[in-house]
C-alpha atoms as a PDB file:
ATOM      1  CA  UNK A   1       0.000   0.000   0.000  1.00  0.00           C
ATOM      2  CA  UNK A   2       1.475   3.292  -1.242  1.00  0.00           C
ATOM      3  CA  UNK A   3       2.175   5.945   1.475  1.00  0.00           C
ATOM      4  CA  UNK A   4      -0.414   8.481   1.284  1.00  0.00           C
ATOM      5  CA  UNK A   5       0.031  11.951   3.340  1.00  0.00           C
ATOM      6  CA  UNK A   6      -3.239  12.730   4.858  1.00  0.00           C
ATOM      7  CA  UNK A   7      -1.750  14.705   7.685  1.00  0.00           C
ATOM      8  CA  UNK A   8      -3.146  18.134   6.239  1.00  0.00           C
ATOM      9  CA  UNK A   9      -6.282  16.624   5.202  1.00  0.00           C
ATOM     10  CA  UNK A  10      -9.495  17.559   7.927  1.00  0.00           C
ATOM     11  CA  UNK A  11     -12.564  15.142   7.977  1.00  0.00           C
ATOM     12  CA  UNK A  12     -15.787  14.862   9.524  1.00  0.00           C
ATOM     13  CA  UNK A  13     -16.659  11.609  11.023  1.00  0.00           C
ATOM     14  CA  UNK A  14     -20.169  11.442  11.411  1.00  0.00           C
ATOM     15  CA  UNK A  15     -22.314   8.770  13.448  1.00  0.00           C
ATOM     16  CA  UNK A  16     -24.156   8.398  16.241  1.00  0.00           C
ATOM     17  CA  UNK A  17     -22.769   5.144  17.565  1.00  0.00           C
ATOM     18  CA  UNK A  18     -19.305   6.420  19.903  1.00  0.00           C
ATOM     19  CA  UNK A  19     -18.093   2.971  19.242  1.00  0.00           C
ATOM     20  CA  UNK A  20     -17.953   2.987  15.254  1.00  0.00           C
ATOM     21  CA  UNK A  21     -16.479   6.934  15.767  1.00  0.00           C
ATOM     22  CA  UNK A  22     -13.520   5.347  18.090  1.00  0.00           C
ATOM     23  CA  UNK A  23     -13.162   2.730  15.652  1.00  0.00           C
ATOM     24  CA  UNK A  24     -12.592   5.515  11.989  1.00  0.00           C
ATOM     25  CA  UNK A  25     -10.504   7.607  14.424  1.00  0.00           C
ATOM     26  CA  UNK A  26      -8.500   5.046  15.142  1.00  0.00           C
ATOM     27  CA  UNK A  27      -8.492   4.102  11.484  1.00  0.00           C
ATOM     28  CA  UNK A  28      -7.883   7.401  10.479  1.00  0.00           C
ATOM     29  CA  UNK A  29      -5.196   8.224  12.793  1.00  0.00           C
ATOM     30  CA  UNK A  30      -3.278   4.809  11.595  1.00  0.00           C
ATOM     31  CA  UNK A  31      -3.409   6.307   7.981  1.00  0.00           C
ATOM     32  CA  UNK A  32      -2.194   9.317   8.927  1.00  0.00           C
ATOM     33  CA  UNK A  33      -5.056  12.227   9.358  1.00  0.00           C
ATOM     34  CA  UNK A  34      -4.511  14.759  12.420  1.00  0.00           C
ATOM     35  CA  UNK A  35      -6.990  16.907  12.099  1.00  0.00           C
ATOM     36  CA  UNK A  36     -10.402  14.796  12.806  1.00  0.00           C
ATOM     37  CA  UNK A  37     -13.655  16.154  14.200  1.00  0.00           C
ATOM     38  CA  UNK A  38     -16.768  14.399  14.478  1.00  0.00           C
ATOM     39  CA  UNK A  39     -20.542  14.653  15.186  1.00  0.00           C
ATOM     40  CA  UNK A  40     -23.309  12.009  16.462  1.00  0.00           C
ATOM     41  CA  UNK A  41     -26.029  13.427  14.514  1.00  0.00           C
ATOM     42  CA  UNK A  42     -26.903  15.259  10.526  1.00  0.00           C
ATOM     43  CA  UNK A  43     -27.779  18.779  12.282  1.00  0.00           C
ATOM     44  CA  UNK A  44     -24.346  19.233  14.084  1.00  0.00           C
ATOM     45  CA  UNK A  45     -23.085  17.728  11.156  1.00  0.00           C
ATOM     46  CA  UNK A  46     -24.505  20.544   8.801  1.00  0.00           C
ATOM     47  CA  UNK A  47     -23.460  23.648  11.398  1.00  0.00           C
ATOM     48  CA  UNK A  48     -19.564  22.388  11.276  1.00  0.00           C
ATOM     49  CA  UNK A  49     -19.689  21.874   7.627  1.00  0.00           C
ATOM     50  CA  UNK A  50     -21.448  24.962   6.539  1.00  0.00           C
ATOM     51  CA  UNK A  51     -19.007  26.993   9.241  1.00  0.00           C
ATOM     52  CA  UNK A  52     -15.695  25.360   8.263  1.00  0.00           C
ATOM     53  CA  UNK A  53     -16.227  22.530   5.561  1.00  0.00           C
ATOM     54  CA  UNK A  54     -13.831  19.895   5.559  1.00  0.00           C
ATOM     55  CA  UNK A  55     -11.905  17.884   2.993  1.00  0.00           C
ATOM     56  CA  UNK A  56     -13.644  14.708   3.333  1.00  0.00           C
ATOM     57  CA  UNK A  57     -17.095  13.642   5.358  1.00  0.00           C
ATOM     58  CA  UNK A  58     -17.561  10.019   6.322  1.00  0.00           C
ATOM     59  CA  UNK A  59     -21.121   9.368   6.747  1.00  0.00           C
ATOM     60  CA  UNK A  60     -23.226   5.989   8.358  1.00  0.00           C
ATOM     61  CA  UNK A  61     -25.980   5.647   6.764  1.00  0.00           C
ATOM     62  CA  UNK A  62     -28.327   4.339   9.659  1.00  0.00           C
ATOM     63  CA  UNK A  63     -28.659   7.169  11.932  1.00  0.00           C
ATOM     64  CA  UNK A  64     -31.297   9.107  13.915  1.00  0.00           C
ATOM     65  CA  UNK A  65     -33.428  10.952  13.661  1.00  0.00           C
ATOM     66  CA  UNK A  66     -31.543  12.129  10.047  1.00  0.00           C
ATOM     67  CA  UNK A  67     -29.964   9.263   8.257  1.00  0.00           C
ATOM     68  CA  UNK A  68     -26.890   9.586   6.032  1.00  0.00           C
ATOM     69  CA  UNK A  69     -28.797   9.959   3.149  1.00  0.00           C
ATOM     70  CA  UNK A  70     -30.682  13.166   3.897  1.00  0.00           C
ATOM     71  CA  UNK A  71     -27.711  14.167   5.670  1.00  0.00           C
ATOM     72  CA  UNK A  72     -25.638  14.166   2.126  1.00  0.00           C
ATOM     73  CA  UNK A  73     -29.257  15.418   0.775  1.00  0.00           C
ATOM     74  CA  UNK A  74     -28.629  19.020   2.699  1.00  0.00           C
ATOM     75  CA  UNK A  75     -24.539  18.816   2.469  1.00  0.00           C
ATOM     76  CA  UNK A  76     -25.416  19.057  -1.208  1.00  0.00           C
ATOM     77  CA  UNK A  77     -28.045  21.977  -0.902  1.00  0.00           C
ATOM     78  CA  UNK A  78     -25.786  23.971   1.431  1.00  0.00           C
ATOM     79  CA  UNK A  79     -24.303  27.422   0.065  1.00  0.00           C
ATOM     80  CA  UNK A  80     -20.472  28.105  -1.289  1.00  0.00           C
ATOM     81  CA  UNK A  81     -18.123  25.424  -1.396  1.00  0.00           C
ATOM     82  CA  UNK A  82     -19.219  23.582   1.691  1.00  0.00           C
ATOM     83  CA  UNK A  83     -21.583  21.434  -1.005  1.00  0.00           C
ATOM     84  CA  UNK A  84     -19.074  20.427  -2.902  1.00  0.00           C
ATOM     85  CA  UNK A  85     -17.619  18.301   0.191  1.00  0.00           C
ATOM     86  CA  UNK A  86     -16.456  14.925  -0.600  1.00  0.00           C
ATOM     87  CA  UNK A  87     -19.115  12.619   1.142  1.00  0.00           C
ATOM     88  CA  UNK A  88     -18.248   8.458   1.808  1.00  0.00           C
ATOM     89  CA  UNK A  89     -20.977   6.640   2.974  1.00  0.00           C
ATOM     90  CA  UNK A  90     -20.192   3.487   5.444  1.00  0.00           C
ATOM     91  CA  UNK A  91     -23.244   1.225   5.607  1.00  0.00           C
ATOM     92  CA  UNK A  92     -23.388  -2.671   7.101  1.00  0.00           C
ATOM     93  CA  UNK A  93     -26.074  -2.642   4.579  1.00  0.00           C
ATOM     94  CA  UNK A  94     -24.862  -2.822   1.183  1.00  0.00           C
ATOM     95  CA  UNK A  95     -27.744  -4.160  -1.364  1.00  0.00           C
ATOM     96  CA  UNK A  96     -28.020  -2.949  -4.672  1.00  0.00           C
ATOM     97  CA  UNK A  97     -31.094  -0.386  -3.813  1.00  0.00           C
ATOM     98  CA  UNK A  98     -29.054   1.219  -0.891  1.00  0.00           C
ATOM     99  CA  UNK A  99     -25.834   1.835  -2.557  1.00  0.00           C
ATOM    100  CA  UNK A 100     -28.125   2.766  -5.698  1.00  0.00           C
ATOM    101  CA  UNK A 101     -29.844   5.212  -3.062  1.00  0.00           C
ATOM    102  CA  UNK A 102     -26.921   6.745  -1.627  1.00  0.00           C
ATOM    103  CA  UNK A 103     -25.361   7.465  -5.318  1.00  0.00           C
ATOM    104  CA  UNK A 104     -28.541   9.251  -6.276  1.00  0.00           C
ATOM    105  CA  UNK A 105     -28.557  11.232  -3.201  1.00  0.00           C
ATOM    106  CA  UNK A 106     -24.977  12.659  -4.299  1.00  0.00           C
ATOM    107  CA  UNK A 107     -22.425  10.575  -1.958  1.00  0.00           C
ATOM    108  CA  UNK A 108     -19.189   9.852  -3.544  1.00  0.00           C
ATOM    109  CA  UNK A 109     -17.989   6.788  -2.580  1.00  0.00           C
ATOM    110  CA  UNK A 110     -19.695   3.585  -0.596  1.00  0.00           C
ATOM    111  CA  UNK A 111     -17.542   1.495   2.028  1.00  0.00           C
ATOM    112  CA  UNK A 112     -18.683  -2.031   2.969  1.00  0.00           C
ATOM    113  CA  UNK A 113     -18.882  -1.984   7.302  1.00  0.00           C
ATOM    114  CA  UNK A 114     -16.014  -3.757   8.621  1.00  0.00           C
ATOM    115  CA  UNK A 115     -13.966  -1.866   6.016  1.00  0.00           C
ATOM    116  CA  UNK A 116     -10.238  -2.478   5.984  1.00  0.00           C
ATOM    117  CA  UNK A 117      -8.005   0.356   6.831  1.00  0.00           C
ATOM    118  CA  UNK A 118      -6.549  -0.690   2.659  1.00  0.00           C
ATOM    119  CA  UNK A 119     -10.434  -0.417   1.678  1.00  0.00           C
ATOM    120  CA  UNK A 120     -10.472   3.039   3.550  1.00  0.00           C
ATOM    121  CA  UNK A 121      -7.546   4.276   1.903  1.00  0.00           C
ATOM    122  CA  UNK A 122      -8.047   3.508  -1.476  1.00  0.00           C
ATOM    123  CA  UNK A 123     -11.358   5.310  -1.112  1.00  0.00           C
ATOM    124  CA  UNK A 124     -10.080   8.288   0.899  1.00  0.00           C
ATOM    125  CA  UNK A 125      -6.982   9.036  -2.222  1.00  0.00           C
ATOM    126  CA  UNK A 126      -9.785   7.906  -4.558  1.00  0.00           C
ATOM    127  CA  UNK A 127     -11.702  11.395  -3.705  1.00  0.00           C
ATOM    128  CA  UNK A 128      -8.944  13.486  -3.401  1.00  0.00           C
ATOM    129  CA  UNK A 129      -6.683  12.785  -6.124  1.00  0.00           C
ATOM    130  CA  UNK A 130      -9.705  12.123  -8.496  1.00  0.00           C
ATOM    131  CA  UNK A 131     -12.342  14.116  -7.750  1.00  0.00           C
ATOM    132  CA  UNK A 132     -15.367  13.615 -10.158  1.00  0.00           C
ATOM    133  CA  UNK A 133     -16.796  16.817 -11.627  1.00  0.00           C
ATOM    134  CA  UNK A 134     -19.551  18.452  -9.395  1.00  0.00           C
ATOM    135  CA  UNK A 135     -23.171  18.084 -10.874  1.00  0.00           C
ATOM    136  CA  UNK A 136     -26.246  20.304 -10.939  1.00  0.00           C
ATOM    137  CA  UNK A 137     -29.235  19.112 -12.351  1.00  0.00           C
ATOM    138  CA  UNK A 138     -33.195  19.172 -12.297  1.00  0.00           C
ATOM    139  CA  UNK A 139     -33.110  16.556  -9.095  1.00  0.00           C
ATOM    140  CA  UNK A 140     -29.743  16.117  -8.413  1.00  0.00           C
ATOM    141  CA  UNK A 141     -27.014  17.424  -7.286  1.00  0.00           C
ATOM    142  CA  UNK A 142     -23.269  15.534  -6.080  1.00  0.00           C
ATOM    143  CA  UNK A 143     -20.475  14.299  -8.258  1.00  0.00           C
ATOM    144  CA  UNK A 144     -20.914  13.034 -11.650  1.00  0.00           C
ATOM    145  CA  UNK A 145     -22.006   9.571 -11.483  1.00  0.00           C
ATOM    146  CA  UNK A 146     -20.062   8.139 -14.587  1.00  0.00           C
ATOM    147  CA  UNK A 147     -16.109   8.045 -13.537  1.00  0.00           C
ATOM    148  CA  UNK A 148     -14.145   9.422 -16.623  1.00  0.00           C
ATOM    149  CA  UNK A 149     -11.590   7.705 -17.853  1.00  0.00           C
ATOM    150  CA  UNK A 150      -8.048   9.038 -19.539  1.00  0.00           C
ATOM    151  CA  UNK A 151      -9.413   8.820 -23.081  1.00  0.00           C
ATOM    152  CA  UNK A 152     -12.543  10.706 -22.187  1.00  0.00           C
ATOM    153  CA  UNK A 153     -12.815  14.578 -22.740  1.00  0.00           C
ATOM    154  CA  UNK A 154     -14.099  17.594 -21.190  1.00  0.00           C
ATOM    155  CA  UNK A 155     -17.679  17.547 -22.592  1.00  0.00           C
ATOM    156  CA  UNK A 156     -20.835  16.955 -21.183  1.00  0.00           C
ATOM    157  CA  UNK A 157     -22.985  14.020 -21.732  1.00  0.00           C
ATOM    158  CA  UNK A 158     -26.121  13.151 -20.864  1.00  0.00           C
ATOM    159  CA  UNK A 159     -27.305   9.209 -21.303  1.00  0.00           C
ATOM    160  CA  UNK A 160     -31.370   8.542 -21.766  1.00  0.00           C
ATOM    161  CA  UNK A 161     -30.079   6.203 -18.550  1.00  0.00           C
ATOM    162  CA  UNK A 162     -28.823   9.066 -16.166  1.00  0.00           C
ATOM    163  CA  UNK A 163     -31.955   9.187 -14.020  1.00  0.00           C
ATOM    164  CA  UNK A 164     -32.738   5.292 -13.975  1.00  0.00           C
ATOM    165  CA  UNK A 165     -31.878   2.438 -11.919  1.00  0.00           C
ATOM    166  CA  UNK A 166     -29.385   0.022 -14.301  1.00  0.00           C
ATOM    167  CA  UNK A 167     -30.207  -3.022 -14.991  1.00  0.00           C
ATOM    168  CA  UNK A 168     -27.894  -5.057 -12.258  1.00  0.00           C
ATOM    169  CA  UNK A 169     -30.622  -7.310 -10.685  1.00  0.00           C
ATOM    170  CA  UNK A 170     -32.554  -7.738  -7.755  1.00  0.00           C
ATOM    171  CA  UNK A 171     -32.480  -4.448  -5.245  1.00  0.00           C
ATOM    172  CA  UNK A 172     -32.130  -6.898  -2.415  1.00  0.00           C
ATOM    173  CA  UNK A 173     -29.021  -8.793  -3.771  1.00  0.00           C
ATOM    174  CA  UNK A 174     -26.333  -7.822  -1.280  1.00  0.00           C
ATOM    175  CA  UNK A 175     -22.660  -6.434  -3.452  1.00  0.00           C
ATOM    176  CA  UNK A 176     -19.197  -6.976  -2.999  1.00  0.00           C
ATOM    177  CA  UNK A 177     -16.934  -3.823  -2.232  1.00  0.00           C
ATOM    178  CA  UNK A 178     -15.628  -4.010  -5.722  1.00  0.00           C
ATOM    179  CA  UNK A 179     -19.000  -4.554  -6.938  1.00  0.00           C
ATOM    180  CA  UNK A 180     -20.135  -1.126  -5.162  1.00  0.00           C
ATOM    181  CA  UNK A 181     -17.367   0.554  -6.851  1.00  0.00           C
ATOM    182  CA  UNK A 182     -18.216  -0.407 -10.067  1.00  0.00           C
ATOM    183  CA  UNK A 183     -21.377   1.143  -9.274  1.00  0.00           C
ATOM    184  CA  UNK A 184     -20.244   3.893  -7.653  1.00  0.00           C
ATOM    185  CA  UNK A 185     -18.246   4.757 -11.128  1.00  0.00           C
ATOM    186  CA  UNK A 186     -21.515   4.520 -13.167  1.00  0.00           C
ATOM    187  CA  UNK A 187     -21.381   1.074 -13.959  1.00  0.00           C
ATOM    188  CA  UNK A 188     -24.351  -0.542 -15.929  1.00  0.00           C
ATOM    189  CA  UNK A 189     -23.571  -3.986 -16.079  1.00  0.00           C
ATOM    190  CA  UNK A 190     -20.784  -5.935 -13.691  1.00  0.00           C
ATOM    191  CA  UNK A 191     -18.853  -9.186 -14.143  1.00  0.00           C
ATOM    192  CA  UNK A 192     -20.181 -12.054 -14.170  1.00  0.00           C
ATOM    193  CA  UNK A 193     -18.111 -13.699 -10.944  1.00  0.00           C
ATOM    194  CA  UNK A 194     -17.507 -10.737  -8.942  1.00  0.00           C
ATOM    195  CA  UNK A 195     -14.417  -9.800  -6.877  1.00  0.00           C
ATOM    196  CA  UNK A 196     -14.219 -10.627  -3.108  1.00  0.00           C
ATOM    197  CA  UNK A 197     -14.922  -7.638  -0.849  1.00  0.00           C
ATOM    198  CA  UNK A 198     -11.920  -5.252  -0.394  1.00  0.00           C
ATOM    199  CA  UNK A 199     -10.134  -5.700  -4.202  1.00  0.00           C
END
């Protein structure tokens, strides 16, 4: 795993269970971030972003009384830069309709609960060295939801499949990590064997 220097890099850990938040720190602090804050619920969440947004915001997804989903909702409404925050969602729950959800709601990235510190990081350089272009659109707002690769240019595209769920089975079919990804990147159809978790 490539050496990575997070160390002027501030995030926002946000859940409302103390034991996952001493768990990321701890995960965080191994891959080198300093400068970590956190909040147990969306509303404190909001007030820290929209008065000093950080680089990154890791978000669980089953929270009260404001999940992670309408917490990246209003991250994404917010004023100035604070909406352009990079949000990854961490979720025990990873079936095709959630991590379908949480793309359409605007979050960047979707991590597998218990993810791997190598999982983490990979996901953590994945938003900051390649950020995707930030979207705004008749009901929807976040980061474009097709990944562009090197051969791709600079201009706009819109598919007749941008607002629709892609054909990649069942909603209840749990993924792999690498199958999220896929998704994640805008993926419409995914290998037939798929990867373990955490490739």
């Amino acid at each position: 795993m490539k050496a990575y220097a997070f160390e002027r890099a501030s995030v926002l850990l946000v859940d409302d269970s103390v034991w996952m938040r001493v768990i990321l720190r701890q995960m965080l602090k191994s891959l080198g971030f300093s400068r970590i804050h956190e909040a147990e619920a969306g509303d404190a969440a909001l007030a820290l972003v929209d008065s000093a947004p950080p680089d990154i915001v890791l978000v669980d997804w089953d929270m009260k009384p404001m999940d992670g989903l309408e917490l990246t909702r209003r991250l994404r409404r917010l004023p100035g830069e604070a909406r352009y925050v990079p949000v990854i969602m961490i979720s025990a729950y990873s079936t095709l309709g959630n991590v379908l959800a949480a793309r359409n709601a605007g979050v960047n990235e979707f991590l597998v609960k218990p993810a791997s510190p190598q999982t983490m990081y990979h996901h953590l350089v994945s938003v900051i060295e390649r950020p995707r272009p930030f979207v705004e659109a008749p009901g929807y707002r976040g980061p474009d939801r097709r990944r562009r690769g090197a051969s791709d240019d600079d201009t706009p595209r819109r598919r007749s499949t941008d607002h629709q769920s892609p054909p990649l089975g069942p909603a209840d079919r749990p993924l792999s990590q690498s199958e999220i990804t896929a998704i994640m990147g805008g993926a419409t159809t995914l290998p037939a064997q798929p990867m373990e978790a955490g490739e």
